[in-house]
C-alpha atoms as a PDB file:
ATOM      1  CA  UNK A   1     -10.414 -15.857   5.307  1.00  0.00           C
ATOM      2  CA  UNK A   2     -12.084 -17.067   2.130  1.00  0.00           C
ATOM      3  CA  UNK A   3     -11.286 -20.290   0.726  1.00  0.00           C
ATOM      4  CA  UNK A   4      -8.545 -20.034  -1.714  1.00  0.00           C
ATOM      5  CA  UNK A   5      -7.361 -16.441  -0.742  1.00  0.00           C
ATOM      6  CA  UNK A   6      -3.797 -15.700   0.459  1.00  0.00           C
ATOM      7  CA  UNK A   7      -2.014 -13.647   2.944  1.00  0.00           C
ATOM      8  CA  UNK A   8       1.688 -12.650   2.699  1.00  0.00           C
ATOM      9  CA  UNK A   9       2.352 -11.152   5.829  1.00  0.00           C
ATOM     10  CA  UNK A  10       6.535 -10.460   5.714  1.00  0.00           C
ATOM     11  CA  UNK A  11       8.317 -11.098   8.858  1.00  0.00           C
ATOM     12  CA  UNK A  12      11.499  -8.788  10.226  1.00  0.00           C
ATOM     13  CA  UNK A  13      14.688 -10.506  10.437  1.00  0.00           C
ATOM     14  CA  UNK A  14      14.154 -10.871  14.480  1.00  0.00           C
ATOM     15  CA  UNK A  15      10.834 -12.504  14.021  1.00  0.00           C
ATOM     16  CA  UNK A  16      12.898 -15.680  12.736  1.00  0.00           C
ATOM     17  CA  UNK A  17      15.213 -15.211  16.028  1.00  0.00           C
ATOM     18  CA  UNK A  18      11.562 -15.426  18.061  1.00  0.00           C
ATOM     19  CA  UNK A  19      10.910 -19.649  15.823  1.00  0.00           C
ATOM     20  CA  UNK A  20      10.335 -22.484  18.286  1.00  0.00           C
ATOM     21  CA  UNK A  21      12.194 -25.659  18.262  1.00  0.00           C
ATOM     22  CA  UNK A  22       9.629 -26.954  15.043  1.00  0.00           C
ATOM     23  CA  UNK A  23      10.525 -23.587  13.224  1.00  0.00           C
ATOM     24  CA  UNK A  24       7.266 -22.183  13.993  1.00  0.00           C
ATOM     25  CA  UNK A  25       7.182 -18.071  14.303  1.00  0.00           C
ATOM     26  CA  UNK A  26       4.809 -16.744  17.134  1.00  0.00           C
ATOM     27  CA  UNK A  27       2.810 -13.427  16.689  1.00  0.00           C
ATOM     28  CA  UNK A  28       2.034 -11.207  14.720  1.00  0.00           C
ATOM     29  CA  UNK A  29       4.865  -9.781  11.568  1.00  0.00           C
ATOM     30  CA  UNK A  30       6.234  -6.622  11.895  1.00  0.00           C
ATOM     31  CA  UNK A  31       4.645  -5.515   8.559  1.00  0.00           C
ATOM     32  CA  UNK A  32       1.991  -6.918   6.676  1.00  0.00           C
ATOM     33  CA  UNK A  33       1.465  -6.279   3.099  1.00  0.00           C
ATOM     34  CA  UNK A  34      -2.144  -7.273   0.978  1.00  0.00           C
ATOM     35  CA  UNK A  35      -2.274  -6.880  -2.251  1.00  0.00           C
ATOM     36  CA  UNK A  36      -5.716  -5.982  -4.036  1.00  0.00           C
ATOM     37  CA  UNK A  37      -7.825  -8.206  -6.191  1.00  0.00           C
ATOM     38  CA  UNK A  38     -10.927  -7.349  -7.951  1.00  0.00           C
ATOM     39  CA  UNK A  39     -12.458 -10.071  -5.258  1.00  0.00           C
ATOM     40  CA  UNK A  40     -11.600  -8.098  -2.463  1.00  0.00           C
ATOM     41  CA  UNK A  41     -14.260  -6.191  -0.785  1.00  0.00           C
ATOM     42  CA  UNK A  42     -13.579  -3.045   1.364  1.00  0.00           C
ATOM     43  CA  UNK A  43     -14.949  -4.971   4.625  1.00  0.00           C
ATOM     44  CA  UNK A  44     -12.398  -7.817   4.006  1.00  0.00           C
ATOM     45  CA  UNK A  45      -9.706  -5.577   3.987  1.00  0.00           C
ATOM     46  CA  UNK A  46     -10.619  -3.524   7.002  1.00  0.00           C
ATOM     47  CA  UNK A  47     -10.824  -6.695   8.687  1.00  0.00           C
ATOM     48  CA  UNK A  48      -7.272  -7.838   7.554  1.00  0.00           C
ATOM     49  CA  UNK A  49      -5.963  -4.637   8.607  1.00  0.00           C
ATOM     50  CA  UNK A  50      -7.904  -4.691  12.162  1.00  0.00           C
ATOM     51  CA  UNK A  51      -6.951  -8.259  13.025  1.00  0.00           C
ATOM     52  CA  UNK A  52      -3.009  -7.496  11.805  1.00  0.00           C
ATOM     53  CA  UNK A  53      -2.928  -3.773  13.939  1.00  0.00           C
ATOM     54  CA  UNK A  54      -4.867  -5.194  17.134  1.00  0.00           C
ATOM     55  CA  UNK A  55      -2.554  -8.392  16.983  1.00  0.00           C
ATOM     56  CA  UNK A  56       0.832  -6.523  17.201  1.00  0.00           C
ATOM     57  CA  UNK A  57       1.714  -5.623  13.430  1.00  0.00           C
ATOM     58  CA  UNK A  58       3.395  -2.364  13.084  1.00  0.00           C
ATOM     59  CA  UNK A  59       2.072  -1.342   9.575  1.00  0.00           C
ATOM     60  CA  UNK A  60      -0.308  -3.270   7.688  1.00  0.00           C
ATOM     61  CA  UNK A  61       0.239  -1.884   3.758  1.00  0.00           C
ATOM     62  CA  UNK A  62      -2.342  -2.085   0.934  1.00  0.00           C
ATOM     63  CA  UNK A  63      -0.969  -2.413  -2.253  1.00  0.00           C
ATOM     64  CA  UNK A  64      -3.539  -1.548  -5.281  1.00  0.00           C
ATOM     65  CA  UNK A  65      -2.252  -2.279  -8.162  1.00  0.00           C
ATOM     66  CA  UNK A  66      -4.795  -0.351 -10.683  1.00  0.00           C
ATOM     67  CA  UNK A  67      -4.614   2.560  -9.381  1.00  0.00           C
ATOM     68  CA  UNK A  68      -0.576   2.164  -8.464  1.00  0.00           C
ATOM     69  CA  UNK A  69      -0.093   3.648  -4.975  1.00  0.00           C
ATOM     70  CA  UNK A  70      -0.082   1.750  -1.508  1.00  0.00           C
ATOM     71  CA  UNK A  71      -1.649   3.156   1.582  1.00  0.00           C
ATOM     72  CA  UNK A  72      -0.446   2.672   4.809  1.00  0.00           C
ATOM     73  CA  UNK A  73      -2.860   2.524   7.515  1.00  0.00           C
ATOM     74  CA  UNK A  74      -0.852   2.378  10.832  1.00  0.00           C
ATOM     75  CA  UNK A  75      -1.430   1.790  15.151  1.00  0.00           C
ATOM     76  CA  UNK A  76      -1.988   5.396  15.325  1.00  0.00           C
ATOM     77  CA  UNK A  77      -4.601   5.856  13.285  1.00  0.00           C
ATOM     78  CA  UNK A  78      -3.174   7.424  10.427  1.00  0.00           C
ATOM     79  CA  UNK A  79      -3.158   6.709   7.129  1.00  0.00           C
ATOM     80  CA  UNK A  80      -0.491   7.309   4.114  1.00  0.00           C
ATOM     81  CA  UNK A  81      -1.150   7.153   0.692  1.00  0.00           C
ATOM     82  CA  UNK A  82       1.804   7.015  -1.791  1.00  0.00           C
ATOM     83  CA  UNK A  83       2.168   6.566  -5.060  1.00  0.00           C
ATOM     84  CA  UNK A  84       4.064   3.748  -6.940  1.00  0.00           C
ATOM     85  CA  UNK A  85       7.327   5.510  -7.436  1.00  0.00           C
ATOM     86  CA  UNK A  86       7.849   6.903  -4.029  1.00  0.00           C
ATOM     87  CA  UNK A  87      10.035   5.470  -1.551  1.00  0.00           C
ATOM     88  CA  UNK A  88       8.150   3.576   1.902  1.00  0.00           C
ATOM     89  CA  UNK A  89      10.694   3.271   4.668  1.00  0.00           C
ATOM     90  CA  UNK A  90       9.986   0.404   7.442  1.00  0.00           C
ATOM     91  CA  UNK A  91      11.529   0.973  10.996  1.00  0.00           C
ATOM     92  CA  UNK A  92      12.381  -2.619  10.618  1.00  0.00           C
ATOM     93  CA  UNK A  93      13.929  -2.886   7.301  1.00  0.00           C
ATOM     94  CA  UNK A  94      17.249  -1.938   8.137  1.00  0.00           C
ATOM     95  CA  UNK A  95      17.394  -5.230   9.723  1.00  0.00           C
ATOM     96  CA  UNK A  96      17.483  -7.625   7.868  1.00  0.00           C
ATOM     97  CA  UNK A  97      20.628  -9.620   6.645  1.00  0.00           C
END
């Protein structure tokens, strides 16, 4: 990654069952979620989204914000486009405290 750019990937509930004894979580998060800046390039992303899919991430969402949908490329292949009011379900949601 670029200096100064962030990741957020969010972690399941289980993932923090899977900590070592230092609180450290191994692997990849369930879900991954990058939100667009105007610094982003399309190469970055499809980078992000390679590295997150090929290392064990379920879903790796892209959230743009000017044009207010998120688009959900998943392990299949696929991707989903939706737009900012509709609902995105996560296999792994439901578990969480």
């Amino acid at each position: 990654m670029r200096s100064g750019s962030r990741t957020s990937p969010i972690p399941r509930w289980n993932r923090f069952q899977q900590a070592d004894p230092e609180d450290n979580i191994r692997g990849a998060p369930d879900l991954v979620i990058e939100v667009l800046s105007p610094s982003n390039t399309a190469v970055e992303i499809f980078e992000k989204e390679r590295i997150g899919l090929s290392n064990g991430a379920q879903e790796f969402w892209v959230v743009d914000p000017d044009r207010r949908q998120v688009k959900v490329p998943t392990t299949d292949g696929r991707t989903v486009t939706y737009p900012a009011d509709a609902e995105i379900s996560f296999p792994g949601a439901s578990q969480a405290p």
